[in-house]
N, C-alpha and C. Protein backbone atom coordinates (compact mmCIF):
# COMPACT_ATOMS: atom_id res chain seq x y z
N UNK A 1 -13.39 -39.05 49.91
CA UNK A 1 -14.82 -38.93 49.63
C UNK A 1 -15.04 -38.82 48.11
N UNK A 2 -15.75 -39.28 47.44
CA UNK A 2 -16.14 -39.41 46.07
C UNK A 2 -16.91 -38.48 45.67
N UNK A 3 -16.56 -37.98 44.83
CA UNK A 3 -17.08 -36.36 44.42
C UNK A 3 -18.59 -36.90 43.67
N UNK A 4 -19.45 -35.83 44.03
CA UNK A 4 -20.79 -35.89 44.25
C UNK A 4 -21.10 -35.02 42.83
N UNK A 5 -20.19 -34.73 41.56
CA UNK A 5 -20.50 -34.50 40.26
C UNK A 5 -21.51 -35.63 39.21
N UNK A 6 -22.03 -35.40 38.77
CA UNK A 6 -23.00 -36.14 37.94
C UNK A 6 -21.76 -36.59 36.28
N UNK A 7 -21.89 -37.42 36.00
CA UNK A 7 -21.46 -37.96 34.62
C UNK A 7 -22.56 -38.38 33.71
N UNK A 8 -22.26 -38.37 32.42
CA UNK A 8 -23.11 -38.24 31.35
C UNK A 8 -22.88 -39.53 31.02
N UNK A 9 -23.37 -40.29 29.58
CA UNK A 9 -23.17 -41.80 29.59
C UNK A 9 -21.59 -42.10 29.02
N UNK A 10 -21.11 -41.07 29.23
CA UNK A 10 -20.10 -41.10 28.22
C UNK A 10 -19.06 -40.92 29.91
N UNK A 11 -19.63 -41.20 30.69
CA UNK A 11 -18.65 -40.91 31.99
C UNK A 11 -18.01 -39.60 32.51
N UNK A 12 -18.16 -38.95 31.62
CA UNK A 12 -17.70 -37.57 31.75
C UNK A 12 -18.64 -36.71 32.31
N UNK A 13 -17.88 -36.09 33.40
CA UNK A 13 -18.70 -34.69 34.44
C UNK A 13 -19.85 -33.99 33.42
N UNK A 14 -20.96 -33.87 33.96
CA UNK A 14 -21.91 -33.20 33.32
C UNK A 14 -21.74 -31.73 33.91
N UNK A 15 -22.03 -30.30 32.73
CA UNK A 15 -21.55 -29.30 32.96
C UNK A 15 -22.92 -28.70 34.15
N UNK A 16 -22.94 -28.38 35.09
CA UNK A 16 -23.64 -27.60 36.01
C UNK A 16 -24.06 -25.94 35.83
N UNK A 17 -22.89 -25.43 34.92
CA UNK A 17 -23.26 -23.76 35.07
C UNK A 17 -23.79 -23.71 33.40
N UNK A 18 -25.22 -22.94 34.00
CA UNK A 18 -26.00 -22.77 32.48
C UNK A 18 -24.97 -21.79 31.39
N UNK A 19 -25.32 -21.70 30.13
CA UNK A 19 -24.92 -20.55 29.49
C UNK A 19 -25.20 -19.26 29.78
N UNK A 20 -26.39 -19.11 30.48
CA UNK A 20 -26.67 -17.84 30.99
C UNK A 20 -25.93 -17.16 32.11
N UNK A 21 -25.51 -18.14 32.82
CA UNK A 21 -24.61 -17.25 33.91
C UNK A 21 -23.75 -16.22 33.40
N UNK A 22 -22.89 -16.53 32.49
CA UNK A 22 -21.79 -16.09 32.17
C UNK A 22 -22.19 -14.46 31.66
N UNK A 23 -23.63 -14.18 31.70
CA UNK A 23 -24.28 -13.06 31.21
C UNK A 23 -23.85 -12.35 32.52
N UNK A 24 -23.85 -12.91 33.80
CA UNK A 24 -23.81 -11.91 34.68
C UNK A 24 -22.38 -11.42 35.09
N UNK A 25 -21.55 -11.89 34.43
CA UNK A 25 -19.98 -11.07 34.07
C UNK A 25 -20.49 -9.57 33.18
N UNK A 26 -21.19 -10.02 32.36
CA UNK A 26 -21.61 -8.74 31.25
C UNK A 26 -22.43 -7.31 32.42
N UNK A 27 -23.14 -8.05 32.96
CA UNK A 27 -24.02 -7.18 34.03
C UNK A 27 -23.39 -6.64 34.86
N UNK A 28 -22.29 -7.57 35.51
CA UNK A 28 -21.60 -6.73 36.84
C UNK A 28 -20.51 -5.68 36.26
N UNK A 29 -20.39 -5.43 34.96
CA UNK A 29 -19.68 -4.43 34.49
C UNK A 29 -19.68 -3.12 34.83
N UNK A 30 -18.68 -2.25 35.33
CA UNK A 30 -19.03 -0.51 35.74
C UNK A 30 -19.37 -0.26 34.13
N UNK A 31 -18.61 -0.35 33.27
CA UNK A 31 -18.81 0.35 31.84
C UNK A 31 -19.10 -0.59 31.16
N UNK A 32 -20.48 -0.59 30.90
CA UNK A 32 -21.51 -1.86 30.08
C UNK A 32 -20.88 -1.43 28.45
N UNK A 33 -20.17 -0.58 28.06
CA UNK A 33 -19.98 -0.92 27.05
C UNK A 33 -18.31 -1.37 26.87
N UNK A 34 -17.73 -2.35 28.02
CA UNK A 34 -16.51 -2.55 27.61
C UNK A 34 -16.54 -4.48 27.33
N UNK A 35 -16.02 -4.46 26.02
CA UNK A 35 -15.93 -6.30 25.57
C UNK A 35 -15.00 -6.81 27.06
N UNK A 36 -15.75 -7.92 27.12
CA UNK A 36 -14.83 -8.91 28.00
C UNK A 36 -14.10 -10.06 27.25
N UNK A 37 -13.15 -10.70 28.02
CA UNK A 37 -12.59 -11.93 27.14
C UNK A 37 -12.81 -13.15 28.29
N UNK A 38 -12.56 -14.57 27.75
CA UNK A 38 -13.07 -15.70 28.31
C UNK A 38 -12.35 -15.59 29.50
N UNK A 39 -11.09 -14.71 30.42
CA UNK A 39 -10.25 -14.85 31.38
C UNK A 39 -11.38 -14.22 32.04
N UNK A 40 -12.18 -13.14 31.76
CA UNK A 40 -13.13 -12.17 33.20
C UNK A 40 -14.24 -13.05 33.26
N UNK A 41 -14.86 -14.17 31.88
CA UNK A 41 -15.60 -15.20 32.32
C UNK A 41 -15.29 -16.47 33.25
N UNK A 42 -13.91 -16.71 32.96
CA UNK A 42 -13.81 -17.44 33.81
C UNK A 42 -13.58 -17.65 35.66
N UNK A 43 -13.26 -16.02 35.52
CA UNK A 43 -12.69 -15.33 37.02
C UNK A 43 -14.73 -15.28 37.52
N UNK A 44 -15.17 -14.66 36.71
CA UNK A 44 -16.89 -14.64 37.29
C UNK A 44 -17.51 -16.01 37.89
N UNK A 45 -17.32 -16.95 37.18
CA UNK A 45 -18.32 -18.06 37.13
C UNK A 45 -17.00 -19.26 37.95
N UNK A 46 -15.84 -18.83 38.08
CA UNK A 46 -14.87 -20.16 38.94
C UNK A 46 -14.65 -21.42 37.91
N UNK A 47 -14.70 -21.24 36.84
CA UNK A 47 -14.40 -22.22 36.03
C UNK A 47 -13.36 -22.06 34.92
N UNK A 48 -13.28 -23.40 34.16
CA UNK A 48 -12.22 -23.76 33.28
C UNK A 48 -12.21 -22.51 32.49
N UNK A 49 -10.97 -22.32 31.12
CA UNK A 49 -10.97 -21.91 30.07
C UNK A 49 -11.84 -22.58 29.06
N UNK A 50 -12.02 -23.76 29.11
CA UNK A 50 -12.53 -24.41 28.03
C UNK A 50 -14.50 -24.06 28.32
N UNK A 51 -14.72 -24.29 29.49
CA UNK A 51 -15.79 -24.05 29.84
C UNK A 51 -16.36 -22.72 29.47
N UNK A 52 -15.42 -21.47 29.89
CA UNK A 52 -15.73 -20.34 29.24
C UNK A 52 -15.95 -20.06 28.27
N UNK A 53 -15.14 -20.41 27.59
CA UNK A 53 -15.57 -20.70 25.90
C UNK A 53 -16.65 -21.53 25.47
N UNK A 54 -16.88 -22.46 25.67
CA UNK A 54 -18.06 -23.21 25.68
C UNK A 54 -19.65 -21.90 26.13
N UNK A 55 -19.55 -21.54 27.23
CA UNK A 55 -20.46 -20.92 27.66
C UNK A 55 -20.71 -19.72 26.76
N UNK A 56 -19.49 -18.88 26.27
CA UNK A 56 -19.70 -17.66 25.54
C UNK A 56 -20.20 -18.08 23.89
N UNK A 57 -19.65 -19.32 23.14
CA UNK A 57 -19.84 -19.68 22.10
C UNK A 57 -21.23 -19.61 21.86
N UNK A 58 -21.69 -20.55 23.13
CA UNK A 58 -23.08 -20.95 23.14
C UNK A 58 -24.20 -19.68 23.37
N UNK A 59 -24.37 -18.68 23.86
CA UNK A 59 -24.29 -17.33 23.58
C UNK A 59 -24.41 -16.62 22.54
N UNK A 60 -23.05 -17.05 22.02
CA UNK A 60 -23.34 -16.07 20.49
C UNK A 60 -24.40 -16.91 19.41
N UNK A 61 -24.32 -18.45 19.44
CA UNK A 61 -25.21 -19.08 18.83
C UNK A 61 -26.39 -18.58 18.69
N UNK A 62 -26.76 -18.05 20.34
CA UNK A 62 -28.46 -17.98 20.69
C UNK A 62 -28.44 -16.31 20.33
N UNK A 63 -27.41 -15.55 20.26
CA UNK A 63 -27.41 -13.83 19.18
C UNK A 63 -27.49 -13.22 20.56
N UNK A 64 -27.41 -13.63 21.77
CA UNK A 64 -27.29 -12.92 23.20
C UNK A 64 -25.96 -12.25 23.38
N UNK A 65 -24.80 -12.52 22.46
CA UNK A 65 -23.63 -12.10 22.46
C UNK A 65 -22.93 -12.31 21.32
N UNK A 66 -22.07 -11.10 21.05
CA UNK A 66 -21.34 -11.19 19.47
C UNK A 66 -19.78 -11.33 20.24
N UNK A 67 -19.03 -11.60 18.92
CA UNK A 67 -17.60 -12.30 19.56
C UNK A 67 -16.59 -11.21 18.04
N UNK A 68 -15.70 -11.42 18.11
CA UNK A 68 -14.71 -10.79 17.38
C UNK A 68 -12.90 -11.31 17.66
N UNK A 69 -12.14 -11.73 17.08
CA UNK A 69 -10.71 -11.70 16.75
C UNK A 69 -10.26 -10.77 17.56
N UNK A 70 -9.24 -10.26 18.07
CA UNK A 70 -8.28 -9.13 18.22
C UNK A 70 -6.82 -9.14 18.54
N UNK A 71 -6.04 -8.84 17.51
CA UNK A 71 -4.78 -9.14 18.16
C UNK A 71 -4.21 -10.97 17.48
N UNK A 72 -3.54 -11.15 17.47
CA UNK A 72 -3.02 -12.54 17.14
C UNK A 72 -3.32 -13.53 17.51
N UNK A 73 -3.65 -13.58 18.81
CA UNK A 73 -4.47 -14.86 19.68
C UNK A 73 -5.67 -14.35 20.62
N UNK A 74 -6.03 -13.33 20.57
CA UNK A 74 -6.93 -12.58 21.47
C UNK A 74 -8.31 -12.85 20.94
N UNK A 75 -9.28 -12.80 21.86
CA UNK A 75 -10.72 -12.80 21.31
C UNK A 75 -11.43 -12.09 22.48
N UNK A 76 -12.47 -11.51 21.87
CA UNK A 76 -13.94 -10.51 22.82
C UNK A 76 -14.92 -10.70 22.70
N UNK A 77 -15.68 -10.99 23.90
CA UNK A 77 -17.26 -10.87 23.74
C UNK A 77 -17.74 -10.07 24.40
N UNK A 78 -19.06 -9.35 23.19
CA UNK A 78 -19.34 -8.72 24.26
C UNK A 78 -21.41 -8.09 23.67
N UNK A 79 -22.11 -7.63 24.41
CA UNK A 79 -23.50 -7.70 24.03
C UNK A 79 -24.07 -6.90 23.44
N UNK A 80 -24.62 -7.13 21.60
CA UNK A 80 -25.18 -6.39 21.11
C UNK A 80 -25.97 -5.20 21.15
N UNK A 81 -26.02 -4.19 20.56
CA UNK A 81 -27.11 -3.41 20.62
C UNK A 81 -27.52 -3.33 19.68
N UNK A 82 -28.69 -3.70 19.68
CA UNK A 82 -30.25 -3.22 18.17
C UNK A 82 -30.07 -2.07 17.79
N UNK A 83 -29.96 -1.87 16.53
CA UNK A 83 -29.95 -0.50 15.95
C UNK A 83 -31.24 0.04 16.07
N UNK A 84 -31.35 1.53 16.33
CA UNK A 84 -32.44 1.93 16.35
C UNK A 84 -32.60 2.87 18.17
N UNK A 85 -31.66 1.61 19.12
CA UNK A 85 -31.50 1.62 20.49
C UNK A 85 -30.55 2.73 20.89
N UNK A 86 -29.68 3.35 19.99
CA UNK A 86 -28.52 4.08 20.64
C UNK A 86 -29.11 5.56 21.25
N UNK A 87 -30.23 5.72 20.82
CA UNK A 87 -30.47 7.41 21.37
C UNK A 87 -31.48 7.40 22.06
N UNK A 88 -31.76 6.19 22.45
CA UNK A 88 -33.13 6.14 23.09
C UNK A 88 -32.67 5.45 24.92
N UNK A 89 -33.27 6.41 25.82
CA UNK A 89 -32.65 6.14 26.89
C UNK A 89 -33.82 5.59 28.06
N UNK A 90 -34.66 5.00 27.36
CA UNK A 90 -35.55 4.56 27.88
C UNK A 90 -35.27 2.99 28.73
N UNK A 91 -34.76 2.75 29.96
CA UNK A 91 -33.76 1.54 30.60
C UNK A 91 -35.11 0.03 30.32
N UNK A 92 -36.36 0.23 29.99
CA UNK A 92 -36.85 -0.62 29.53
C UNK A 92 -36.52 -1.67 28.21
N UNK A 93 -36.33 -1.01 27.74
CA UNK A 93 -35.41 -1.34 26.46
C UNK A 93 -34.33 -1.65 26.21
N UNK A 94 -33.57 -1.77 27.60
CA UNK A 94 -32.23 -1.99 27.58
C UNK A 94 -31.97 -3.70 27.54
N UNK A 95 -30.73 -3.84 26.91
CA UNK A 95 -30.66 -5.70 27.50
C UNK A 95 -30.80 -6.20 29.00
N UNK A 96 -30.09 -5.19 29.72
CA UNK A 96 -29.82 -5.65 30.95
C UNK A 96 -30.90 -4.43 31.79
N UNK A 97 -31.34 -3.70 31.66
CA UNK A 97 -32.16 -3.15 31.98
C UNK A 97 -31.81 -1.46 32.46
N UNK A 98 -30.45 -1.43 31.75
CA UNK A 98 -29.94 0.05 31.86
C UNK A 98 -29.84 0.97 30.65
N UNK A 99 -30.49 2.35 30.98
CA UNK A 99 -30.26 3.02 29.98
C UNK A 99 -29.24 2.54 28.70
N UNK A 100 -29.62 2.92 27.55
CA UNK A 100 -28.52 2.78 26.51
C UNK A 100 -28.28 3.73 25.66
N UNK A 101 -28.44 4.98 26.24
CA UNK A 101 -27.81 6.49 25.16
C UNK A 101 -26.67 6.26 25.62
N UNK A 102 -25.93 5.83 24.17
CA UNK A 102 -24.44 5.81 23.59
C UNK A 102 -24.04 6.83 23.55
N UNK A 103 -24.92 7.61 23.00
CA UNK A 103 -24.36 9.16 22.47
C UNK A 103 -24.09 9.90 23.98
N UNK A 104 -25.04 9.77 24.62
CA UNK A 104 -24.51 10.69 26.07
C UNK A 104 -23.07 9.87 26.46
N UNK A 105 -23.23 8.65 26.49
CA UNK A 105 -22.16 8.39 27.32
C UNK A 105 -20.40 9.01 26.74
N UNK A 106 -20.36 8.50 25.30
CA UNK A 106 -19.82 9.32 24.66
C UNK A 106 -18.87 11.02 24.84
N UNK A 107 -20.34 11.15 24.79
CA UNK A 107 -20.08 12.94 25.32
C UNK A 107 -18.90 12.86 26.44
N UNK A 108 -19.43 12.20 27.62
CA UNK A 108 -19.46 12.82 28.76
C UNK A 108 -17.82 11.97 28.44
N UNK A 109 -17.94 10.85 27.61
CA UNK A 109 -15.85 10.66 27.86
C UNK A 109 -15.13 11.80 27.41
N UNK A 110 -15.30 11.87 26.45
CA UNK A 110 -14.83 13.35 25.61
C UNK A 110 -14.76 14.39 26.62
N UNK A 111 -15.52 14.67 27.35
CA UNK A 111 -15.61 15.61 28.02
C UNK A 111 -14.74 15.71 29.31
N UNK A 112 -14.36 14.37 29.66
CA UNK A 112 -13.88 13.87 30.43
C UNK A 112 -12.40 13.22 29.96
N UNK A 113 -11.78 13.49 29.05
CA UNK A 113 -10.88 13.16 28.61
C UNK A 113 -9.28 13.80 29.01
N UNK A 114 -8.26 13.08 29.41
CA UNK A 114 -7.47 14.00 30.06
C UNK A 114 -6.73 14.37 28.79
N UNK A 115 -6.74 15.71 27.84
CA UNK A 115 -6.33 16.37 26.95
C UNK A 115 -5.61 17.45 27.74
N UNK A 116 -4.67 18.13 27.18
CA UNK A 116 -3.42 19.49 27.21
C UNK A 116 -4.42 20.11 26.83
N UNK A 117 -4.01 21.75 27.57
CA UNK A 117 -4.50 22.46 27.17
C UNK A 117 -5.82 22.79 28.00
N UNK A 118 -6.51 24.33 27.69
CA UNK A 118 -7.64 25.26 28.49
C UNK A 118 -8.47 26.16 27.56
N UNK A 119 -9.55 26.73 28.31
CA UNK A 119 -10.33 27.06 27.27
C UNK A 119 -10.59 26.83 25.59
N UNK A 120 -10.14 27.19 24.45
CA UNK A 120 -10.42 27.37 23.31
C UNK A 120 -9.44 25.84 22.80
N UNK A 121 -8.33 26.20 22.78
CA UNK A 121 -7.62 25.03 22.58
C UNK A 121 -7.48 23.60 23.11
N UNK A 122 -8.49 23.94 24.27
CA UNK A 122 -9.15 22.27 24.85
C UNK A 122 -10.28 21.49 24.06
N UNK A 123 -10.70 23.01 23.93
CA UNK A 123 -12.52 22.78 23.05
C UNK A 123 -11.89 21.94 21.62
N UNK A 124 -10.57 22.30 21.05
CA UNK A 124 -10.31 22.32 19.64
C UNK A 124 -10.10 20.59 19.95
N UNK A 125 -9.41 20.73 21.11
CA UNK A 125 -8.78 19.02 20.96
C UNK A 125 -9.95 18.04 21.43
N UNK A 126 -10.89 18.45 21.93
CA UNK A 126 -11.56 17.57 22.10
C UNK A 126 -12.60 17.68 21.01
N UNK A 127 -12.61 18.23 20.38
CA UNK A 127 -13.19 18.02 18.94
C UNK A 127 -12.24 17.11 18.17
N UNK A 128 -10.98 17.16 17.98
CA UNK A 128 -9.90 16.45 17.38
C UNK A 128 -10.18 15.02 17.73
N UNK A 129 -10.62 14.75 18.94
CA UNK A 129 -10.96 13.24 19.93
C UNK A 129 -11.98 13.13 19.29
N UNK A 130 -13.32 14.04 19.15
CA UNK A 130 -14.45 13.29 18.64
C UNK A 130 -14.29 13.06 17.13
N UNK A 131 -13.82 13.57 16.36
CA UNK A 131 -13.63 13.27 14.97
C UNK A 131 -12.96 12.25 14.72
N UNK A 132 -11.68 11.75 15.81
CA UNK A 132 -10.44 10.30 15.55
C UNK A 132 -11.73 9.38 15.84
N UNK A 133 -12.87 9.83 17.10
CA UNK A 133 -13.89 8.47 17.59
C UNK A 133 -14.86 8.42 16.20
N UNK A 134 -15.13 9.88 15.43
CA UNK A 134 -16.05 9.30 14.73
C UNK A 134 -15.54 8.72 13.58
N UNK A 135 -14.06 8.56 13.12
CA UNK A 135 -13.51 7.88 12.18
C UNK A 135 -13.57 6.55 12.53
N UNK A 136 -13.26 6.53 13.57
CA UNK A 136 -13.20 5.19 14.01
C UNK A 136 -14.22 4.14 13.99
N UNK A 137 -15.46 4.62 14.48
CA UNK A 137 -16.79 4.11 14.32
C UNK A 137 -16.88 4.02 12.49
N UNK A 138 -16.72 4.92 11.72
CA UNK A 138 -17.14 4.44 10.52
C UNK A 138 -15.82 3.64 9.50
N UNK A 139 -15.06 3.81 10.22
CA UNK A 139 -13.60 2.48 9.67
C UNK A 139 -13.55 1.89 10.61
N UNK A 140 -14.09 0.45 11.64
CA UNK A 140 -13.54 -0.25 12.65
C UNK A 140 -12.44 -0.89 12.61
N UNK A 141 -11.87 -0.78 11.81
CA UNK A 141 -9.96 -1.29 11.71
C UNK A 141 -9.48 -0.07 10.91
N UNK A 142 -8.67 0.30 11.72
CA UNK A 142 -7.95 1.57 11.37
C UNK A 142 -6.62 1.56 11.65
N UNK A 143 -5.50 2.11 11.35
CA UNK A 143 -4.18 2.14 11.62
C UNK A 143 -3.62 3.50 12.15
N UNK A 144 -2.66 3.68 13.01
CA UNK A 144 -2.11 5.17 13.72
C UNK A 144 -2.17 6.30 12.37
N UNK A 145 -1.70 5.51 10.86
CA UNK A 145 -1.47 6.64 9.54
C UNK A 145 -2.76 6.68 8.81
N UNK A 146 -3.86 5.89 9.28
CA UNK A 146 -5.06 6.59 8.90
C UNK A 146 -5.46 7.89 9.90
N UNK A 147 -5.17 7.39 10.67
CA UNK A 147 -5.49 9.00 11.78
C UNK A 147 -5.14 10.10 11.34
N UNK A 148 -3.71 9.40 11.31
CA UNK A 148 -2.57 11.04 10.54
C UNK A 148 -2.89 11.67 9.62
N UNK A 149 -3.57 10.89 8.31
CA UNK A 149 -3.98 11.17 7.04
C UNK A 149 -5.13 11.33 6.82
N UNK A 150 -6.53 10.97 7.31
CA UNK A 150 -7.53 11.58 7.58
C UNK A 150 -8.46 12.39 8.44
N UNK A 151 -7.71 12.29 9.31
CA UNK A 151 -8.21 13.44 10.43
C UNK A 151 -7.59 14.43 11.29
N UNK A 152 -5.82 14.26 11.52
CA UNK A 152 -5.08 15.60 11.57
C UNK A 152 -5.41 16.50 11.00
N UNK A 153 -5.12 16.77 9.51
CA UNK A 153 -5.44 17.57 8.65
C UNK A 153 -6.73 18.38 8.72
N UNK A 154 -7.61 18.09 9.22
CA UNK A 154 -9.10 18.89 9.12
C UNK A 154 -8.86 19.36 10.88
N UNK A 155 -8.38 18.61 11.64
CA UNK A 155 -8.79 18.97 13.08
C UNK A 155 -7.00 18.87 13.90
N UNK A 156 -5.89 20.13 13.30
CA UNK A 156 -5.01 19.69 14.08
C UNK A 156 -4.79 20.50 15.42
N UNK A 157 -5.94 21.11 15.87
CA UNK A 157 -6.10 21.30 17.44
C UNK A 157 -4.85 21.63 17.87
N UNK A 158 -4.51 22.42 17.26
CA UNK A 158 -3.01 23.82 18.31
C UNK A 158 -1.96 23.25 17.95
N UNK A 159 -1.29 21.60 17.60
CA UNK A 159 -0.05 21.04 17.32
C UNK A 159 0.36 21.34 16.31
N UNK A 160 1.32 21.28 16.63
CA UNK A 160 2.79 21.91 15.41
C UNK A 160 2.71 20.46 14.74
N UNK A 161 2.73 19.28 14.96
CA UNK A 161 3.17 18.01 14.13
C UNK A 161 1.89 16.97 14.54
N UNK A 162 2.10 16.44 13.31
CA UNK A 162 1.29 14.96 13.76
C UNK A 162 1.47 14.07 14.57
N UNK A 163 2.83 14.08 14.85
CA UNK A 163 2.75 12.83 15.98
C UNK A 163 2.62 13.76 17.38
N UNK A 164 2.46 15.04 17.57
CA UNK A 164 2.52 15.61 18.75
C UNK A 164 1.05 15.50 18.95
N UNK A 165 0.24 15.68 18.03
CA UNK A 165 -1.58 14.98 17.73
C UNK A 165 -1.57 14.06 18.33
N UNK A 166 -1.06 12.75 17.88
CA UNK A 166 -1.38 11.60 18.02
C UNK A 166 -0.96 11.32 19.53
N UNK A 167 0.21 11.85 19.80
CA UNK A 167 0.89 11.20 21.64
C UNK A 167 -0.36 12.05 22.37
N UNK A 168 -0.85 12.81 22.14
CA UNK A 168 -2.08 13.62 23.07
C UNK A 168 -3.27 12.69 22.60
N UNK A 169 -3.79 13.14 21.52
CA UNK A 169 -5.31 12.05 20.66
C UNK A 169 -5.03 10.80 21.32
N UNK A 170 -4.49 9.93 21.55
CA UNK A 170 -4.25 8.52 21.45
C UNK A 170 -4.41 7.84 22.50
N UNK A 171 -3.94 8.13 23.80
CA UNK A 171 -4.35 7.84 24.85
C UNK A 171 -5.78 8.25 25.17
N UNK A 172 -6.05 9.36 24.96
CA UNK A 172 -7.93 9.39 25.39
C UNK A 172 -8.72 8.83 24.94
N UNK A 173 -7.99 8.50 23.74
CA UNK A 173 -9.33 7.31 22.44
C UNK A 173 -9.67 6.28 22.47
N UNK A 174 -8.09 5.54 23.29
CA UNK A 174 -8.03 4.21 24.03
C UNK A 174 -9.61 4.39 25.44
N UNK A 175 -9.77 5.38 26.07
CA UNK A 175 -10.52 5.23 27.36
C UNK A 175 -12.10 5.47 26.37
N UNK A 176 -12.49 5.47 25.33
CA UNK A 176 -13.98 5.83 24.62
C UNK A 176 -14.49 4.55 24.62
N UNK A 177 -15.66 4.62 24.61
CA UNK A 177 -16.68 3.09 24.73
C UNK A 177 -16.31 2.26 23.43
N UNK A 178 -16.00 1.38 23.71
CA UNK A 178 -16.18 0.36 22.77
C UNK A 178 -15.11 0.34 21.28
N UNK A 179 -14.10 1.35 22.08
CA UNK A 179 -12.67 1.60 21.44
C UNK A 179 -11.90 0.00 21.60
N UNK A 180 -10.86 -0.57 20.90
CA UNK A 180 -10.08 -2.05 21.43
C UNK A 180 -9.38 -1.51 20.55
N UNK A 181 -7.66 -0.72 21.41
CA UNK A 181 -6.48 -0.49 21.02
C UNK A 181 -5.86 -1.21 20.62
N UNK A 182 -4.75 -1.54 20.00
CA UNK A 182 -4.07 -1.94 19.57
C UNK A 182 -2.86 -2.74 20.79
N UNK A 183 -2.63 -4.03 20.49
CA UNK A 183 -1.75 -4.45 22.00
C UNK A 183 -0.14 -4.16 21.18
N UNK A 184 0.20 -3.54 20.21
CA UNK A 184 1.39 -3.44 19.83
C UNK A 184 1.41 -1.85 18.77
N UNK A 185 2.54 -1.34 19.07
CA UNK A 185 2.58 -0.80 17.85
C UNK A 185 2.53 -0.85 16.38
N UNK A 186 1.81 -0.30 15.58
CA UNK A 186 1.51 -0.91 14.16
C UNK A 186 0.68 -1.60 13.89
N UNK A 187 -0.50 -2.30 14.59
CA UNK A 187 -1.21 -3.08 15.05
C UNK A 187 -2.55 -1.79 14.44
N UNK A 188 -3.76 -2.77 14.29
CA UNK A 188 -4.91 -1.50 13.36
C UNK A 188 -5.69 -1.89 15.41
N UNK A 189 -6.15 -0.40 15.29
CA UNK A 189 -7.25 0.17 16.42
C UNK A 189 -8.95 -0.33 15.33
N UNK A 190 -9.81 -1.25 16.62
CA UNK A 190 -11.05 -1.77 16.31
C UNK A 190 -11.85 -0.87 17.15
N UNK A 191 -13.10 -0.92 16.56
CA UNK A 191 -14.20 -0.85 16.98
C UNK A 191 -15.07 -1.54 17.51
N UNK A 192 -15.72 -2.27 18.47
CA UNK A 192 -16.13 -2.88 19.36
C UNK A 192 -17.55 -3.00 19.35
N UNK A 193 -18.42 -1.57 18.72
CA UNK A 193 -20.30 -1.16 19.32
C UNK A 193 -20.84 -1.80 18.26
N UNK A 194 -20.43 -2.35 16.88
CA UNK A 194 -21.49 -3.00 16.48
C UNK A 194 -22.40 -1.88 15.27
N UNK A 195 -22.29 -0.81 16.30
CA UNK A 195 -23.67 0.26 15.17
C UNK A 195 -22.68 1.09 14.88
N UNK A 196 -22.83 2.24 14.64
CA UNK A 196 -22.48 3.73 14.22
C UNK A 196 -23.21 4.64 14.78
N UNK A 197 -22.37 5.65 15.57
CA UNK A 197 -23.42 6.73 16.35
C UNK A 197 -22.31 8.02 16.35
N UNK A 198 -22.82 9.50 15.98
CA UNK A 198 -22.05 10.01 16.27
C UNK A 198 -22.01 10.61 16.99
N UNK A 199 -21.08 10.73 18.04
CA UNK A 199 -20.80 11.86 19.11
C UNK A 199 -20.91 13.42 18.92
N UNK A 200 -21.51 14.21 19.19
CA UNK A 200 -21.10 15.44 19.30
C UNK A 200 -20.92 16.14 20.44
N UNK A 201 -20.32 17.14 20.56
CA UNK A 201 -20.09 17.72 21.76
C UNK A 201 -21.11 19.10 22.10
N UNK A 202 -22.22 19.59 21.01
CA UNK A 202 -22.79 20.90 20.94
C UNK A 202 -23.99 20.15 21.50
């Protein structure tokens, strides 16, 4: 049976899935603030690699989606937020139509963070977490010895050593919104949100 695809004059399959679909990968997200890459577009929408890319490019053209490098061959997209939007939790205003207080969500990782430690010395380390997140937000490429060197020192939360900081800090920082770890050791930790917001925990 002869496939019932349309061709352009150029003979070639005309593309069927708008650019907009690929928005509803962004939507069906549990954590609207985590970047996707062209593999969760392509698993959404049943199509090519090339197509995915095509679809997300076309996207960032129209400013519906920002894109970023990561890693050696890696790339992310994922959907702006307007400055001005982070503390305001009004879901009208949202892109997709969900609240967008950053700052709560924030909180509640921190809060939710699996850190060592109880009462006083939990409180300390999860202050230690919000200070590595708020470095992070205002350096979005950072390295494990910027951590060590600018924010151990002010916040070393009960550890005897820095790297005993960092094997605790490091894994919870990876699970914060809009954190993109590092896929190797030595490798700089990005920032993902676009704005600057700071977390607090009071």
């Amino acid at each position: 049976m002869a496939s019932e695809r349309e061709r352009n004059a150029n003979g070639e399959f005309t593309d069927r899935i708008p650019a907009d679909a690929a928005l509803d990968a962004f939507d069906a997200r549990e954590d609207a603030a985590r970047p996707l890459t062209a593999a969760d577009v392509m698993e959404a929408l049943d199509c090519s690699r090339r197509t995915a890319h095509n679809k997300l490019n076309a996207l960032v053209d129209e400013g519906s989606l920002q894109t970023r490098k990561v890693g050696a061959r890696g790339r992310v997209w994922w959907r702006p937020i307007p400055a001005g939007t982070l503390g305001d939790s009004t879901a009208a205003d949202a892109p997709n139509g969900r609240p967008t207080d950053r700052s709560s969500e924030v909180r509640r990782a921190i809060e939710d963070a699996d850190l060592p430690g109880s009462g006083t010395t939990l409180q300390a380390r999860r202050e230690a977490l919000t200070a590595a997140y708020e470095y992070l937000t205002s350096h979005p490429s950072a390295t494990k010895s910027d951590f060590l060197d600018e924010v151990y020192p002010d916040y070393p939360a009960n550890f005897e050593t820095p790297e005993g900081w960092w094997n605790a800090i490091q894994p919870a920082l990876k699970q914060l919104p809009a954190v993109d770890p590092p896929e190797e050791r030595g490798h700089l930790w990005q920032f993902l949100g676009g704005d600057r917001f700071t977390p607090t925990l009071g």
